[in-house]
C-alpha atoms as a PDB file:
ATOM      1  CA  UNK A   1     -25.576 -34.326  19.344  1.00  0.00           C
ATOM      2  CA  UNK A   2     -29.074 -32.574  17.899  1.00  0.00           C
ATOM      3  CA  UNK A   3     -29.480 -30.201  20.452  1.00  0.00           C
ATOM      4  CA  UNK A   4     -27.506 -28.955  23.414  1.00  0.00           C
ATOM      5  CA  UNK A   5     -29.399 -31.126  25.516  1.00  0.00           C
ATOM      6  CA  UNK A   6     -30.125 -34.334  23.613  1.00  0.00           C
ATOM      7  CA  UNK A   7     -27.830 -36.982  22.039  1.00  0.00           C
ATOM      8  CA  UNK A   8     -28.884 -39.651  19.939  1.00  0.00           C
ATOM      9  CA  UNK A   9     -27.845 -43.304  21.044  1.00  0.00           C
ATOM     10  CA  UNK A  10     -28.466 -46.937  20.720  1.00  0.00           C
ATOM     11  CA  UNK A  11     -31.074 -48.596  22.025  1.00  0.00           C
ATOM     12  CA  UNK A  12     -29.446 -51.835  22.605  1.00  0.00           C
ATOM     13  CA  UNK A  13     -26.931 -49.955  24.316  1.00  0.00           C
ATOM     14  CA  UNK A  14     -30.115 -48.869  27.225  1.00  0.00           C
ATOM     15  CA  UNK A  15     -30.739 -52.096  27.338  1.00  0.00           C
ATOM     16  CA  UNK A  16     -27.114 -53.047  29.513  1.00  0.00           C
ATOM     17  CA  UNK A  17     -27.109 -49.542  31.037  1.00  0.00           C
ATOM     18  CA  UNK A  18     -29.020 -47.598  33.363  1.00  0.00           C
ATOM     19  CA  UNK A  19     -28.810 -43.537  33.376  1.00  0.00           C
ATOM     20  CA  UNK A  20     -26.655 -43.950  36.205  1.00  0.00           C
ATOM     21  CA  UNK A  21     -24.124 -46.187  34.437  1.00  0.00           C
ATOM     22  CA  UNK A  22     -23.711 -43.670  31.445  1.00  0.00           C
ATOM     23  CA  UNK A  23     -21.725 -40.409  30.651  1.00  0.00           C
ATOM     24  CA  UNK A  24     -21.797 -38.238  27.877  1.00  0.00           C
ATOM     25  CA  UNK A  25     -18.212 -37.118  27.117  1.00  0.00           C
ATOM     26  CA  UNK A  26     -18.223 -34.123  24.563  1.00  0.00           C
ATOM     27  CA  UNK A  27     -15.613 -32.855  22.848  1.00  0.00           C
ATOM     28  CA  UNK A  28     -13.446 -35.794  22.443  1.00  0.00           C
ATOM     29  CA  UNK A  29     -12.514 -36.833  18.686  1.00  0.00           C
ATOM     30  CA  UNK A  30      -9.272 -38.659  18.986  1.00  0.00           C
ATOM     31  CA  UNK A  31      -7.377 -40.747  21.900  1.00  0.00           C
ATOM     32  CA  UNK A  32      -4.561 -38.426  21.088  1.00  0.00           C
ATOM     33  CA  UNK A  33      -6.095 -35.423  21.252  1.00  0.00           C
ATOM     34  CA  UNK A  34      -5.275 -32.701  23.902  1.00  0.00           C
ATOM     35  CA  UNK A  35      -8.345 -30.763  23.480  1.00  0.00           C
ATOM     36  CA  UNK A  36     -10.472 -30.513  26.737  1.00  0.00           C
ATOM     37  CA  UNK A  37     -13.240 -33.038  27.229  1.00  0.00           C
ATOM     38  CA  UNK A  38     -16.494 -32.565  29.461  1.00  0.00           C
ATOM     39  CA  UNK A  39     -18.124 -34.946  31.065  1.00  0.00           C
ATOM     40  CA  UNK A  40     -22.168 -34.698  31.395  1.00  0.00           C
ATOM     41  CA  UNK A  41     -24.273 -36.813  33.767  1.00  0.00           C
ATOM     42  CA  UNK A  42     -27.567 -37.909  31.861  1.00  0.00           C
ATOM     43  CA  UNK A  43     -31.141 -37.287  33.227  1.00  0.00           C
ATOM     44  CA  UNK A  44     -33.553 -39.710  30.766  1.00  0.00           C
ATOM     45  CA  UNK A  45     -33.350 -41.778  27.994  1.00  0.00           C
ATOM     46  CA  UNK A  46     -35.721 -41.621  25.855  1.00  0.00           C
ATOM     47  CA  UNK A  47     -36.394 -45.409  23.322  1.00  0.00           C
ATOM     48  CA  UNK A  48     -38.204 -45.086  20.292  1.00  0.00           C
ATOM     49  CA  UNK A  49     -41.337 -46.512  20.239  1.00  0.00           C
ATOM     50  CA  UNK A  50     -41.199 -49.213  17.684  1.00  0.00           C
ATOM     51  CA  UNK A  51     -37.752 -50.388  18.509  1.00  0.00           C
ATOM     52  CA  UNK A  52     -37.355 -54.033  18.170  1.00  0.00           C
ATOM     53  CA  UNK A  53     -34.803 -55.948  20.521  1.00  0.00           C
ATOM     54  CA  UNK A  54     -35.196 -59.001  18.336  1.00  0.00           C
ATOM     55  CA  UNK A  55     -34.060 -57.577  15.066  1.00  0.00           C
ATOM     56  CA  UNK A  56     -32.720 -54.153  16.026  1.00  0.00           C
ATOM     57  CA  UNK A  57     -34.890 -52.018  13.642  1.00  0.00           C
ATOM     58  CA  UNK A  58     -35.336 -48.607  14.607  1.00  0.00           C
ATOM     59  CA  UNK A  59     -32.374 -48.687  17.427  1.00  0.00           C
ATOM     60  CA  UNK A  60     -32.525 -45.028  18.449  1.00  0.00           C
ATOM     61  CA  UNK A  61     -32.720 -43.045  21.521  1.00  0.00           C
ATOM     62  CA  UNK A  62     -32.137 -40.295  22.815  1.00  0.00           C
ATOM     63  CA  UNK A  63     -30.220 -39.154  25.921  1.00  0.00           C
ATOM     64  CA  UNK A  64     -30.921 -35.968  27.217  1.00  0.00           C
ATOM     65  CA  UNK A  65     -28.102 -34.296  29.115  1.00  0.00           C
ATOM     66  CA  UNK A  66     -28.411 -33.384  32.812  1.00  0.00           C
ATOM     67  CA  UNK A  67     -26.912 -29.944  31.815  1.00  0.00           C
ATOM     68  CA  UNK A  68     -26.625 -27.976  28.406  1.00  0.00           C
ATOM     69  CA  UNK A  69     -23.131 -29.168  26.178  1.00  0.00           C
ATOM     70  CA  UNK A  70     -21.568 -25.923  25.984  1.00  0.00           C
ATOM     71  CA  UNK A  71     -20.945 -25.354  22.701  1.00  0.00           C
ATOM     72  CA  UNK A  72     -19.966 -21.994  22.860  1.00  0.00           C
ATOM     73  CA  UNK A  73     -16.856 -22.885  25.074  1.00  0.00           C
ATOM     74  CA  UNK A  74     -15.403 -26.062  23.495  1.00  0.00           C
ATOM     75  CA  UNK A  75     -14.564 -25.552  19.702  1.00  0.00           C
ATOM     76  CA  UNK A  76     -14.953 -29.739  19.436  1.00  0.00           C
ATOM     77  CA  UNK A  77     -18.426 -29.981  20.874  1.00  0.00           C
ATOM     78  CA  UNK A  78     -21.500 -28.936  17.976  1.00  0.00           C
ATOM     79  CA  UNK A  79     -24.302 -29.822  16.757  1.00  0.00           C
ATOM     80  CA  UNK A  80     -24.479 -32.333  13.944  1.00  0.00           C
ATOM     81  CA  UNK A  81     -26.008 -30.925  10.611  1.00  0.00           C
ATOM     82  CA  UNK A  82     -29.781 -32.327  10.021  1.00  0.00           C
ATOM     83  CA  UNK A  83     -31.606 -31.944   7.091  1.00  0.00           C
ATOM     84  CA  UNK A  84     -34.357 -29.600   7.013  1.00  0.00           C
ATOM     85  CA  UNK A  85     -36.222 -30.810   3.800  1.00  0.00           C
ATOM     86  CA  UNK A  86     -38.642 -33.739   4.074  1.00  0.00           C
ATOM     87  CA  UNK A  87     -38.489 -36.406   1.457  1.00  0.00           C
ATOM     88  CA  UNK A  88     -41.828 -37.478   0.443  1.00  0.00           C
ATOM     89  CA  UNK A  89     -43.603 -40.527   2.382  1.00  0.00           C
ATOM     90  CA  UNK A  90     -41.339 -39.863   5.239  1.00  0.00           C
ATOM     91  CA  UNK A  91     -42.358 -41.197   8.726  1.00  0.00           C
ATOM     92  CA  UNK A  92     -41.596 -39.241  12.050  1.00  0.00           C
ATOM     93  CA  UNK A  93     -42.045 -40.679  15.654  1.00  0.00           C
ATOM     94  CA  UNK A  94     -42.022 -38.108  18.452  1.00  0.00           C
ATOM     95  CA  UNK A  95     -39.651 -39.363  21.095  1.00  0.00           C
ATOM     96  CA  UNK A  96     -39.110 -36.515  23.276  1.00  0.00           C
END
């Protein structure tokens, strides 16, 4: 997860799904855990731009939750830790 709304994803994965067919479950790390789960419905799915289905460069999206993961409530659900330097000569697409 980057944000309490958006996930990132596979593309090829959007490809055999529709938002319908998919379900973000948070908070679950292990089949044996006994922590509680929560299931979010998603509203879009955003593709990168210059994904390729032929080679599968660049196979990112992102799904952006129906509802906000609540962090704040579920010690197993976060954020994941992005970098906020910028190596030199690197590229950014805007998919949101």
């Amino acid at each position: 997860m980057i944000q309490i709304f958006n996930i990132l994803f596979l593309c090829i994965l959007k490809m055999c799904y529709s938002n319908d067919d998919i379900i973000a479950r948070l908070g679950a790390w292990s089949f044996e855990s006994e922590n509680p789960t929560v299931d979010i419905d998603i509203s879009k799915i955003s593709v990168i731009p210059i994904f390729n289905s032929q080679n599968l460069q660049n196979d990112i999206a992102v799904l952006r939750l129906s509802s906000p993961a609540p962090i704040a409530s579920n010690p197993n659900i976060n954020t994941a830790c992005l970098s906020t330097s910028v190596a030199p000569g690197t590229r950014y697409v805007d998919i949101f």
